[in-house]
C-alpha atoms as a PDB file:
ATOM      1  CA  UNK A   1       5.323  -9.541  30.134  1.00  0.00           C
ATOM      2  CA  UNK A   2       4.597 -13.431  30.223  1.00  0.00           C
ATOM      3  CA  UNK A   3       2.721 -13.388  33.328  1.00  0.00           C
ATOM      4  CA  UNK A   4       0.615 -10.815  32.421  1.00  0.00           C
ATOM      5  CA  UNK A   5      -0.642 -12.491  29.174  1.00  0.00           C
ATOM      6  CA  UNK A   6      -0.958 -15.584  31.263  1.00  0.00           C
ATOM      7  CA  UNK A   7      -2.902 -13.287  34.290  1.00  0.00           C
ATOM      8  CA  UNK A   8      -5.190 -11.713  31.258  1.00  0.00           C
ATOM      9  CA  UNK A   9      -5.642 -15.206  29.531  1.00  0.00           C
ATOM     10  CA  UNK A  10      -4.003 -13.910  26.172  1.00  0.00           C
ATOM     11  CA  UNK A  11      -3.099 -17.142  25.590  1.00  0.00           C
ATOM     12  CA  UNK A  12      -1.751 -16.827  21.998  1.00  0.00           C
ATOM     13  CA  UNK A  13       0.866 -14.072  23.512  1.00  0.00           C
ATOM     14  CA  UNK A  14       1.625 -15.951  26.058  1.00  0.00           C
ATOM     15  CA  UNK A  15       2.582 -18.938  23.881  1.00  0.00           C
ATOM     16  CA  UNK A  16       4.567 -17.028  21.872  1.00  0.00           C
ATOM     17  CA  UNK A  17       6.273 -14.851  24.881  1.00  0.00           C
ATOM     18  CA  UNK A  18       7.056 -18.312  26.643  1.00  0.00           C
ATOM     19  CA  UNK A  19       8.742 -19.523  23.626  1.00  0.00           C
ATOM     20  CA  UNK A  20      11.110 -16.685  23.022  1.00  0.00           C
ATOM     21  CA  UNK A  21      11.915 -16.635  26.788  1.00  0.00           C
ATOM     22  CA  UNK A  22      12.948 -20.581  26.505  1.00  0.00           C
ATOM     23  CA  UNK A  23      15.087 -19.792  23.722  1.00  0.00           C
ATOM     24  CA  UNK A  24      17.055 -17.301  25.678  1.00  0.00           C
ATOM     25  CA  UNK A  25      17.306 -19.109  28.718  1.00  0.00           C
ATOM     26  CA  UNK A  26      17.281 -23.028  28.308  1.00  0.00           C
ATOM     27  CA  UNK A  27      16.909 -23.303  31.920  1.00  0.00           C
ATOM     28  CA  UNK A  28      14.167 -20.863  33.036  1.00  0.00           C
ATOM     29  CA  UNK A  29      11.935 -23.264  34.651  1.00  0.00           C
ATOM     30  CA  UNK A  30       9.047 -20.267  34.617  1.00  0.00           C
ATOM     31  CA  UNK A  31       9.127 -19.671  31.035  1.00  0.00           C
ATOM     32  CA  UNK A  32       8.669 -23.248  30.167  1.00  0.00           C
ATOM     33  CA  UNK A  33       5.724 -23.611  32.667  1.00  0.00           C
ATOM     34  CA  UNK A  34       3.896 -20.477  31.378  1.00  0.00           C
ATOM     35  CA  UNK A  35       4.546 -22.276  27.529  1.00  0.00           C
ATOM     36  CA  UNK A  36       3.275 -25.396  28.548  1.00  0.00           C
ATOM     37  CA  UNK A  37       0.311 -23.836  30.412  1.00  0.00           C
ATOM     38  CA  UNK A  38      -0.482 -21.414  27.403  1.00  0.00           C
ATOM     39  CA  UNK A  39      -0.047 -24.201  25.206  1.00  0.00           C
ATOM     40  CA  UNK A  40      -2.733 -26.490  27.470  1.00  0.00           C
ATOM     41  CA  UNK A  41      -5.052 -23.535  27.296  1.00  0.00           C
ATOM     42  CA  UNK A  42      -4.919 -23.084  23.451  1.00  0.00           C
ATOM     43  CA  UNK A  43      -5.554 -26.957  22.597  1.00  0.00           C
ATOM     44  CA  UNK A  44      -2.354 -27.680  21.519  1.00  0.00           C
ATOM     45  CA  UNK A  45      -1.559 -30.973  24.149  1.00  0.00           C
ATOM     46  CA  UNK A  46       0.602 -32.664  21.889  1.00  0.00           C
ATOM     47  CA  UNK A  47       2.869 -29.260  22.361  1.00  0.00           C
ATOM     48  CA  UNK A  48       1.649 -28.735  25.508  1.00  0.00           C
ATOM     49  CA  UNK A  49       3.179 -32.671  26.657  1.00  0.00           C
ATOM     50  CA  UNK A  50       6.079 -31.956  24.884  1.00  0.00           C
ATOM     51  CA  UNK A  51       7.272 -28.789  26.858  1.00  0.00           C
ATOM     52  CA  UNK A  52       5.950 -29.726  29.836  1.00  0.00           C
ATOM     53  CA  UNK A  53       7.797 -32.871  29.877  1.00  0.00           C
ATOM     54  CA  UNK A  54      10.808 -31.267  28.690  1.00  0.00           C
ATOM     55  CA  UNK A  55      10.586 -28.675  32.273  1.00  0.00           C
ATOM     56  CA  UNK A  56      10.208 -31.988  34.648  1.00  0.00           C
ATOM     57  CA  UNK A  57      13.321 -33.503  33.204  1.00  0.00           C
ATOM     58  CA  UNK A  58      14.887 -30.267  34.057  1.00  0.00           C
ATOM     59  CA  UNK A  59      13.545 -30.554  37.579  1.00  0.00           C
ATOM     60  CA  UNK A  60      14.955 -33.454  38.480  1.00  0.00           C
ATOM     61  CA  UNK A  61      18.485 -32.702  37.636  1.00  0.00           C
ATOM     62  CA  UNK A  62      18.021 -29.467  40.737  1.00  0.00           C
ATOM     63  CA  UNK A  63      19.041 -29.783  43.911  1.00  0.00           C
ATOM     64  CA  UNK A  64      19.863 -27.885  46.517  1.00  0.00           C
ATOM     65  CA  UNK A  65      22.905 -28.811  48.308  1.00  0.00           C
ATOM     66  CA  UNK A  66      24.440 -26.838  51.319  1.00  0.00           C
ATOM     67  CA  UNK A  67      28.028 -27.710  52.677  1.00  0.00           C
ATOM     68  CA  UNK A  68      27.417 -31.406  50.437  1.00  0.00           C
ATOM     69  CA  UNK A  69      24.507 -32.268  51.897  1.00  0.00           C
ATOM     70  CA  UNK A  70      20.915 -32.560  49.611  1.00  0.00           C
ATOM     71  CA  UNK A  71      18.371 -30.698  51.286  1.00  0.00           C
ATOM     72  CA  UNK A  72      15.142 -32.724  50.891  1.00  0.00           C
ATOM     73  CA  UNK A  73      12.450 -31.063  48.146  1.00  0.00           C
ATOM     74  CA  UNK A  74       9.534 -30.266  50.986  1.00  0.00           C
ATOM     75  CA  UNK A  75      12.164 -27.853  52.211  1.00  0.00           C
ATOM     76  CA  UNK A  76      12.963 -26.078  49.063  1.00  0.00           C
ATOM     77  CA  UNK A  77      10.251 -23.657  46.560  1.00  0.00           C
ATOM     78  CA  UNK A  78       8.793 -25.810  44.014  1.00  0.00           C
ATOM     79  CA  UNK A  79       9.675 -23.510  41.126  1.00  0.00           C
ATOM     80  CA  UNK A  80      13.148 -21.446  42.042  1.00  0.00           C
ATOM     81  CA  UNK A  81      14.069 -24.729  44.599  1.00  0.00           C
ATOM     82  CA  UNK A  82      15.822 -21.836  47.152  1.00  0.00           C
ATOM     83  CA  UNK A  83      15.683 -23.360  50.611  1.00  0.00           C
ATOM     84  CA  UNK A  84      12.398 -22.030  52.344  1.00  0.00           C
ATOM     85  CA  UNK A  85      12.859 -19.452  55.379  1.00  0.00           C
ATOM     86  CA  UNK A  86      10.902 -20.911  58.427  1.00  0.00           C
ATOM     87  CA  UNK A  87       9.003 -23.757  56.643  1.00  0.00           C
ATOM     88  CA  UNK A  88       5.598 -24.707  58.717  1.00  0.00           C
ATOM     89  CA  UNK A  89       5.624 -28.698  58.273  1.00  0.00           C
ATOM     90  CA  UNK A  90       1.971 -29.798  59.519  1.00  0.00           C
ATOM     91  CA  UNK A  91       1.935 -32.886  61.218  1.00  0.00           C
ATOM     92  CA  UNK A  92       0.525 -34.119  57.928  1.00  0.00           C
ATOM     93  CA  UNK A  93       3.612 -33.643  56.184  1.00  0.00           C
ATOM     94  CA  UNK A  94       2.522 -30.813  54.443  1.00  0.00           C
ATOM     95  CA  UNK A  95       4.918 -27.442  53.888  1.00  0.00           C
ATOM     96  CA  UNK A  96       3.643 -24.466  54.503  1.00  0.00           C
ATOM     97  CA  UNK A  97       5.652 -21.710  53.078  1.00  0.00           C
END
């Protein structure tokens, strides 16, 4: 339901929908992005810093690892980290997915 209060912009429910998911699942990387973003969008930054920090430290502790070996982050989604099927790398350095 979270990402439709955050498609609608029913902030408040989203902020509250966000929460509850977090609580269930420490390590849902989505719910605490759609908090953080609901909490940007109601004012609340000091929140908003808070839970967003709190997903980044969780971030860094994922990596995807296949038979040992780290596979580099432009190579994996930015929010489930799964390794990318046929990844476009630009001669920029830039993934297209």
């Amino acid at each position: 339901m979270n990402i439709s209060y955050n498609g609608l912009r029913l902030w408040e429910k989203a902020s509250v929908d966000s929460r509850k998911a977090a609580e269930l699942d420490g390590k849902s990387v989505k719910a605490y992005y759609f908090w953080g973003r609901a909490a940007l969008q109601l004012g609340q930054y000091g929140e908003a810093f808070s839970v967003l920090r709190r997903l980044t430290s969780s971030l860094t502790d994922k990596r995807l690892t296949i038979a040992g070996e780290e596979i580099p982050d432009y190579l994996c989604r930015t929010i489930s980290f799964k390794l990318l099927e046929d990844p476009v790398i630009t001669p920029s350095g830039i993934t297209i997915r």
